[in-house]
C-alpha atoms as a PDB file:
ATOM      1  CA  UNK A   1     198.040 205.616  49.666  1.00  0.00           C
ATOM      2  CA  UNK A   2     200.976 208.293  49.254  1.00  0.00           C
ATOM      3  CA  UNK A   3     198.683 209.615  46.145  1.00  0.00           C
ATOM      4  CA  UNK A   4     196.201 210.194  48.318  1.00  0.00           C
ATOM      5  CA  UNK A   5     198.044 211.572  51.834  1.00  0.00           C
ATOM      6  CA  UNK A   6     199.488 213.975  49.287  1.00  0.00           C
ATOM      7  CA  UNK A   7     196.287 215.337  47.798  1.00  0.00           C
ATOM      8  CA  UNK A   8     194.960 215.613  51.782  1.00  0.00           C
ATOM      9  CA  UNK A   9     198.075 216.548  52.877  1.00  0.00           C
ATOM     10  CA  UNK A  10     196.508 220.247  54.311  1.00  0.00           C
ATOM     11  CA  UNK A  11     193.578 219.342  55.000  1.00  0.00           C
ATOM     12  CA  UNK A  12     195.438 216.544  57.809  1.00  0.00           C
ATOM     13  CA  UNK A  13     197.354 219.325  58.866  1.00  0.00           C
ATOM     14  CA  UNK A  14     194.670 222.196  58.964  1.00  0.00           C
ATOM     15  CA  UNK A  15     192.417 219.154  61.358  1.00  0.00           C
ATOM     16  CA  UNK A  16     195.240 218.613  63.597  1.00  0.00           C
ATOM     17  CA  UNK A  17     196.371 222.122  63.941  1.00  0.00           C
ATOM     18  CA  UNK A  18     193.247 222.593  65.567  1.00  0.00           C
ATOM     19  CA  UNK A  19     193.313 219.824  67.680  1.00  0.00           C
ATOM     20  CA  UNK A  20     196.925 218.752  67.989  1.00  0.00           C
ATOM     21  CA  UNK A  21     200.022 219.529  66.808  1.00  0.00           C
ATOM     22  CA  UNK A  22     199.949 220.789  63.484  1.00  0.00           C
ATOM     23  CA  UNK A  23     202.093 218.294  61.895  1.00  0.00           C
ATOM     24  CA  UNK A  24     199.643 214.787  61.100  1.00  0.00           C
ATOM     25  CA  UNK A  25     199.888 215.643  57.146  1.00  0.00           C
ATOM     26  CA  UNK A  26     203.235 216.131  56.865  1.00  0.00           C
ATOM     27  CA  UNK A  27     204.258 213.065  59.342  1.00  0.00           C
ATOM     28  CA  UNK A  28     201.875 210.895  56.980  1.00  0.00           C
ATOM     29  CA  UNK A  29     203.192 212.244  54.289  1.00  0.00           C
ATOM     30  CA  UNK A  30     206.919 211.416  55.524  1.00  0.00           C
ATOM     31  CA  UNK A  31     205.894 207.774  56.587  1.00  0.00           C
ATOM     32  CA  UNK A  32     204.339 207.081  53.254  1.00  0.00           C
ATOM     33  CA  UNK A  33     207.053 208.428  50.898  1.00  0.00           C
ATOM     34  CA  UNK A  34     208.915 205.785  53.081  1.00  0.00           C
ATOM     35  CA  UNK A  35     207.040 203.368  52.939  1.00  0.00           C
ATOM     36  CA  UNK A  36     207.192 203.358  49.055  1.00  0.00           C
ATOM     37  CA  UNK A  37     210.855 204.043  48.605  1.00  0.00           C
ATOM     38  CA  UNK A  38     211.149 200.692  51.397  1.00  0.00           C
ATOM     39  CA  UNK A  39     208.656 198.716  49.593  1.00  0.00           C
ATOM     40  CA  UNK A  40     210.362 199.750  45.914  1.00  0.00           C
ATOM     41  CA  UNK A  41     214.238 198.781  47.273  1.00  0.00           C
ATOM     42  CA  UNK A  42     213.198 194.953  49.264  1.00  0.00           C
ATOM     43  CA  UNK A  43     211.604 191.976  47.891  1.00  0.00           C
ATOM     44  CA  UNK A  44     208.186 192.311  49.454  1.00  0.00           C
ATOM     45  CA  UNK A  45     206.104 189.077  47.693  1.00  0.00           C
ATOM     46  CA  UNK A  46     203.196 188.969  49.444  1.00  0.00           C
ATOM     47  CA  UNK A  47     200.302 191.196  50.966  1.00  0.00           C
ATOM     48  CA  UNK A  48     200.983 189.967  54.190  1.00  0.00           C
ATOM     49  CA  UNK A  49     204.890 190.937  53.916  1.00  0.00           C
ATOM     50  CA  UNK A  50     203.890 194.304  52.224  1.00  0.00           C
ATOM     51  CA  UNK A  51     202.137 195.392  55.105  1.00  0.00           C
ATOM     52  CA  UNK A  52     204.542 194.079  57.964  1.00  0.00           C
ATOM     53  CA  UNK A  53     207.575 196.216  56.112  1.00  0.00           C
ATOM     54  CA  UNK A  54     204.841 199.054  56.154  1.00  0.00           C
ATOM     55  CA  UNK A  55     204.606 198.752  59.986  1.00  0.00           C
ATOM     56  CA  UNK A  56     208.195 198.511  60.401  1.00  0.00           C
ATOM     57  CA  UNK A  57     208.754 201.442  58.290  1.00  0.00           C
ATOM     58  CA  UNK A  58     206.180 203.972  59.744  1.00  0.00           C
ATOM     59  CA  UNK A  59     207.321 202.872  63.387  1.00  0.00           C
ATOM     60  CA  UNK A  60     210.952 204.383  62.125  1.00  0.00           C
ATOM     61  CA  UNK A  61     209.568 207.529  60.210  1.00  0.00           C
ATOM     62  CA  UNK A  62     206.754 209.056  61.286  1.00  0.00           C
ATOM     63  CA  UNK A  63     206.658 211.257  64.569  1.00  0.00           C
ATOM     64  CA  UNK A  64     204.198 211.379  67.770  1.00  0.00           C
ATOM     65  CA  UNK A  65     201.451 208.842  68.270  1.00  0.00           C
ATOM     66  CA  UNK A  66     200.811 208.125  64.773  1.00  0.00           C
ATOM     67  CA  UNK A  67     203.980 205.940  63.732  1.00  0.00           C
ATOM     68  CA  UNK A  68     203.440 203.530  66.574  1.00  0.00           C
ATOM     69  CA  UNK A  69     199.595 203.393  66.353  1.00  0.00           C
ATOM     70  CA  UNK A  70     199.165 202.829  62.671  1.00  0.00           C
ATOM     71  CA  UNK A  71     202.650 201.309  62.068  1.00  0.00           C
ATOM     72  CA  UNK A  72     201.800 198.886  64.729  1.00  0.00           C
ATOM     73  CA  UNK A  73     198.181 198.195  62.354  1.00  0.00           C
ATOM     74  CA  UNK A  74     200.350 197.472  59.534  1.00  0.00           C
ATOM     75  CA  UNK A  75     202.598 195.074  61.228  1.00  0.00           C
ATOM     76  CA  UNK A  76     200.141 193.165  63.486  1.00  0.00           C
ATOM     77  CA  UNK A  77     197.988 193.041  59.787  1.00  0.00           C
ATOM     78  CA  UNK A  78     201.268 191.731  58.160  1.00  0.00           C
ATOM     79  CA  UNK A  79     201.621 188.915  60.791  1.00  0.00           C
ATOM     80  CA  UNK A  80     198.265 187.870  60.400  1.00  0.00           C
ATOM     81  CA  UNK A  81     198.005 187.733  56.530  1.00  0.00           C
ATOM     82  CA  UNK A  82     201.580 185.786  56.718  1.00  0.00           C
ATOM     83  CA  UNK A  83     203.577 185.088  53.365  1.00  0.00           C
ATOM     84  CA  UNK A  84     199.961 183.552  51.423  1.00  0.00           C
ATOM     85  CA  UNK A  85     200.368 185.256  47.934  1.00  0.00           C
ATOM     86  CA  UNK A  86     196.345 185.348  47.765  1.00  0.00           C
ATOM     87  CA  UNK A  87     194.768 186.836  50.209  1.00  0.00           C
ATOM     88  CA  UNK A  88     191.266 185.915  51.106  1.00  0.00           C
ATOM     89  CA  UNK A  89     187.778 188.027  52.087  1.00  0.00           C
ATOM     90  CA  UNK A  90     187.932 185.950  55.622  1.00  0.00           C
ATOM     91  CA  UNK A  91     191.575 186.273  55.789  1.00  0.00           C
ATOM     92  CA  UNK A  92     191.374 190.272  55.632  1.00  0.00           C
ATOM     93  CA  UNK A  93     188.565 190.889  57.746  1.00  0.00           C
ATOM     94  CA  UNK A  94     190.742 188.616  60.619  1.00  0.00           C
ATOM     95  CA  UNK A  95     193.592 191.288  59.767  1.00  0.00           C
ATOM     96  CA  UNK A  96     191.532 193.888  60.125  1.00  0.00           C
ATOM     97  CA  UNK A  97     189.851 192.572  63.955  1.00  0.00           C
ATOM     98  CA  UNK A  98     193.910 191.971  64.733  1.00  0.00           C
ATOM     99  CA  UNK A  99     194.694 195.438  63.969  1.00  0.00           C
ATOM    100  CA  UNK A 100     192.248 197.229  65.388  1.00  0.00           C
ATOM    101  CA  UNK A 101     192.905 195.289  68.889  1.00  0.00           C
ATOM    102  CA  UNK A 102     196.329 196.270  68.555  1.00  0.00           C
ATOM    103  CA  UNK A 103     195.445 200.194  68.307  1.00  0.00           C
ATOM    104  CA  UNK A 104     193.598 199.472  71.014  1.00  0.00           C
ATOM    105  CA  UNK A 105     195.776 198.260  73.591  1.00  0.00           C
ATOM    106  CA  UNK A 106     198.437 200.499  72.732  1.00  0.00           C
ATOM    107  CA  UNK A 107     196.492 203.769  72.708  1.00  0.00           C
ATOM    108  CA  UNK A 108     193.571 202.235  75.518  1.00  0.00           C
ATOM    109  CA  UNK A 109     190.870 204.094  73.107  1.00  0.00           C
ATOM    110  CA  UNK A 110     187.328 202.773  72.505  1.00  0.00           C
ATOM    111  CA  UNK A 111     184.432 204.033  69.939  1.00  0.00           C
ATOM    112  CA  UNK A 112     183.507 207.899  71.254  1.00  0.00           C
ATOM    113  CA  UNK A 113     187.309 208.733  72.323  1.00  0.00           C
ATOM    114  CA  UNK A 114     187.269 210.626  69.307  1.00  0.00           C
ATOM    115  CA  UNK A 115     190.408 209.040  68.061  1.00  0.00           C
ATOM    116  CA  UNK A 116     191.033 206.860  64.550  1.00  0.00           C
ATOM    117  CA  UNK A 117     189.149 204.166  66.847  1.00  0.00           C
ATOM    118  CA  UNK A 118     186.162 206.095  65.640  1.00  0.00           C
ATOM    119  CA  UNK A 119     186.983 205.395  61.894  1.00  0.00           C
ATOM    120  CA  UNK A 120     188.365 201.896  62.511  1.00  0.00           C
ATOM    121  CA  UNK A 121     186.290 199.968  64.283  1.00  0.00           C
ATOM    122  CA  UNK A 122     182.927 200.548  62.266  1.00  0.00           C
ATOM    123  CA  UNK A 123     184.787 199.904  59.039  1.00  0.00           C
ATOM    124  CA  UNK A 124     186.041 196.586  60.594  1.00  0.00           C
ATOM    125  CA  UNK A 125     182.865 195.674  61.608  1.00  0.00           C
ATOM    126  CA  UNK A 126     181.272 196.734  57.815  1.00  0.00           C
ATOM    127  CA  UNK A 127     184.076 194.441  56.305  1.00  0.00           C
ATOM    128  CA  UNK A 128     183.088 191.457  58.556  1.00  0.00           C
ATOM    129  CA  UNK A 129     179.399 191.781  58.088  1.00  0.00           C
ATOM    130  CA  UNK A 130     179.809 192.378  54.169  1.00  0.00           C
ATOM    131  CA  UNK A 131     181.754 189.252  54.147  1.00  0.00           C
ATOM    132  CA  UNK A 132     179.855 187.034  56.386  1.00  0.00           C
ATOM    133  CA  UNK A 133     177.036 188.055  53.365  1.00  0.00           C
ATOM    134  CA  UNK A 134     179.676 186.846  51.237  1.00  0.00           C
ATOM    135  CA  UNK A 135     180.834 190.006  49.664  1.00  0.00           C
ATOM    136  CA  UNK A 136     184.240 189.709  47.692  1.00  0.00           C
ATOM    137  CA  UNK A 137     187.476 192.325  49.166  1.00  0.00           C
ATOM    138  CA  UNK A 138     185.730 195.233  46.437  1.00  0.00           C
ATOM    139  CA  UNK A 139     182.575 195.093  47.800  1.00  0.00           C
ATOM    140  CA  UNK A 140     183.957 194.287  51.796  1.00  0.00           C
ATOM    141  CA  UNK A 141     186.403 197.594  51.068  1.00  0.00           C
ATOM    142  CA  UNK A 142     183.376 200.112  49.689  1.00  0.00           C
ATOM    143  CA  UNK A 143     181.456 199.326  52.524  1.00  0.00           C
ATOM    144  CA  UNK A 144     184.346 199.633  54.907  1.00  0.00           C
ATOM    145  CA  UNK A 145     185.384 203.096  53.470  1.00  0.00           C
ATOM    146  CA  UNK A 146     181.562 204.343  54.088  1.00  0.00           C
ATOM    147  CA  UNK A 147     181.655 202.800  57.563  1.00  0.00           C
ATOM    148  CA  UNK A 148     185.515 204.625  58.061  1.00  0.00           C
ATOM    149  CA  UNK A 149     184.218 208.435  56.552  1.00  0.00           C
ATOM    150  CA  UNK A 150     181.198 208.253  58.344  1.00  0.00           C
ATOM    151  CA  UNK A 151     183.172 207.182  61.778  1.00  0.00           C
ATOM    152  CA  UNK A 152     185.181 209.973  60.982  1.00  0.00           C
ATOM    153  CA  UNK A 153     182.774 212.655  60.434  1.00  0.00           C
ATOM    154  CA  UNK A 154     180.737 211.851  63.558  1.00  0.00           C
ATOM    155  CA  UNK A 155     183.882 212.560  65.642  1.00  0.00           C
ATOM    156  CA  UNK A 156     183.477 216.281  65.133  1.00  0.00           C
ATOM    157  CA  UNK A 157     181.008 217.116  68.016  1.00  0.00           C
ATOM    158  CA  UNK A 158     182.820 214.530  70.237  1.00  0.00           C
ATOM    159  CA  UNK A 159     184.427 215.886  72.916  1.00  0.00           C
ATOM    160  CA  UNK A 160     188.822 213.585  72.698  1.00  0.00           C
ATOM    161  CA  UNK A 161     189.051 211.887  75.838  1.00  0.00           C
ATOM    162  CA  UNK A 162     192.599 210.316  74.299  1.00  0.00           C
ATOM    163  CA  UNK A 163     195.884 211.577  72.737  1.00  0.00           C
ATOM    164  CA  UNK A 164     197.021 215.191  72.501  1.00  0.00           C
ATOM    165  CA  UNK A 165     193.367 216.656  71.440  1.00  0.00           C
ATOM    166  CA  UNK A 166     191.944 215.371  75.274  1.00  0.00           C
ATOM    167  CA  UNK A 167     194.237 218.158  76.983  1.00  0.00           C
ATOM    168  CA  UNK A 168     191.741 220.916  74.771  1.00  0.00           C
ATOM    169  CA  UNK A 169     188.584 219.357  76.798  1.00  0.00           C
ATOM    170  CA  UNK A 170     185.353 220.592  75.706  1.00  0.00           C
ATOM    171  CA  UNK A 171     187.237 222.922  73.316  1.00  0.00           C
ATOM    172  CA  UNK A 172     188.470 219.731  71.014  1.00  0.00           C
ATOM    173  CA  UNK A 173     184.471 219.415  70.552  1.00  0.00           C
ATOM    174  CA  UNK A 174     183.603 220.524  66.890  1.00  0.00           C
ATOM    175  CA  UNK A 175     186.544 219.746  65.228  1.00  0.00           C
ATOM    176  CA  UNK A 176     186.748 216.223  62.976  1.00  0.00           C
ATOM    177  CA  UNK A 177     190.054 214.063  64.659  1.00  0.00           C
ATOM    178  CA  UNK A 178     192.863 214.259  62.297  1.00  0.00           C
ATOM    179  CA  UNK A 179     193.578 210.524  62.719  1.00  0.00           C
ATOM    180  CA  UNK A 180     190.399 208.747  62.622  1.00  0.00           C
ATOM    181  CA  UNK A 181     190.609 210.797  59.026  1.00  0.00           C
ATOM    182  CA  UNK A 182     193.052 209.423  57.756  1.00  0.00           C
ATOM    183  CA  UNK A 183     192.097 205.959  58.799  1.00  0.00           C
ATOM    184  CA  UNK A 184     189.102 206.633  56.158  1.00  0.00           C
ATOM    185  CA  UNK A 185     192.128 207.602  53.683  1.00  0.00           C
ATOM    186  CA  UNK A 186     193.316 204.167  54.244  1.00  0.00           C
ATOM    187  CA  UNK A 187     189.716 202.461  53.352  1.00  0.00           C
ATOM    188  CA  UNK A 188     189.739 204.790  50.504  1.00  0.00           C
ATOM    189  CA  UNK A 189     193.054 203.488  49.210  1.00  0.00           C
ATOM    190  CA  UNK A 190     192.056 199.913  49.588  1.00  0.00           C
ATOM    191  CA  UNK A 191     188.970 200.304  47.760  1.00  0.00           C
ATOM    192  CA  UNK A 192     190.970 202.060  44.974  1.00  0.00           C
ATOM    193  CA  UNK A 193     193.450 198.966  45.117  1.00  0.00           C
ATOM    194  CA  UNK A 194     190.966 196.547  44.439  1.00  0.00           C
ATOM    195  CA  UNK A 195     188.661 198.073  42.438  1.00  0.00           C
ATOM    196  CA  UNK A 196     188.294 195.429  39.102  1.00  0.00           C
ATOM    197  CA  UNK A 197     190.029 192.448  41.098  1.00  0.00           C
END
């Protein structure tokens, strides 16, 4: 993931300094450079503990809404994978449904907010449905990531009705939301993760 917030590192920024304030790429790209200096220094031995020390260290590193929204993902996704060392298709996709209700009672936001919400939720649902057809994690993830970049991209002629892009009002229309676009990052480093497993 910190491969990838650092080769999208502008364009986060250039998004949110339209909408927001300015800084999204460079607070993911704090919270992720954490994240792997936390991850590289504690004895982190399974997915599920992986992710909750991701939560915890976003929460502590990364400024305005996004540490607490997607740090609180990570964590309430660590919780629900627990310490199993293999992690199954079913086992994700619960993870997934966890986090997402977790974003949304902190931040209130539903599909059409134009918030990650938008990028979230349809990739959740594409992981469930690809594994209720039985799909492995690869196959769950690409669909996912499709489901999270398209989510994202149809945010641009929303108008935000949440965070710091709802005080524009109709001028936050046209622009794609910083957050939901980095959710798709996410997707897009999870597919890269398991590709060959």
């Amino acid at each position: 993931m910190l491969r990838l917030v650092e080769q999208n590192k502008d364009h986060l920024t250039s998004l949110d300094s339209a909408i927001g304030d300015a800084d999204h790429g460079v607070n993911m790209l704090r919270g992720f450079t954490a994240v792997v200096a936390a991850v590289d220094k504690r004895d982190a031995d399974s997915p599920g503990e992986v992710l909750l020390l991701t939560g915890n260290t976003l929460i502590s590193t990364v400024g305005g809404a996004s540490g607490p929204l997607f740090g609180s993902a990570f964590r309430v996704a660590g919780k629900s994978l627990g310490k199993d060392s293999d992690v199954t298709p079913a086992q994700l996709a619960a993870a997934l449904h966890d986090a997402l209700a977790a974003i949304r009672k902190l931040g209130a936001a539903s599909v059409g907010d134009k918030t990650m919400v938008d990028a979230l939720a349809p990739a959740t649902d594409a992981f469930q449905a690809a594994v209720d057809d039985g799909a492995g994690i690869p196959v769950a993830a690409k669909r996912a990531l499709h489901a999270a970049e398209d989510g994202a991209a149809a945010t641009i002629p929303l108008q935000a009705l949440k965070g710091r892009a709802s005080y524009l009002g109709p001028r936050s229309v046209g622009h794609q939301d910083p957050g939901a676009t980095s959710t798709a990052l996410l997707f897009r480093a999870l597919v890269t993760a398991t590709e060959g497993s």
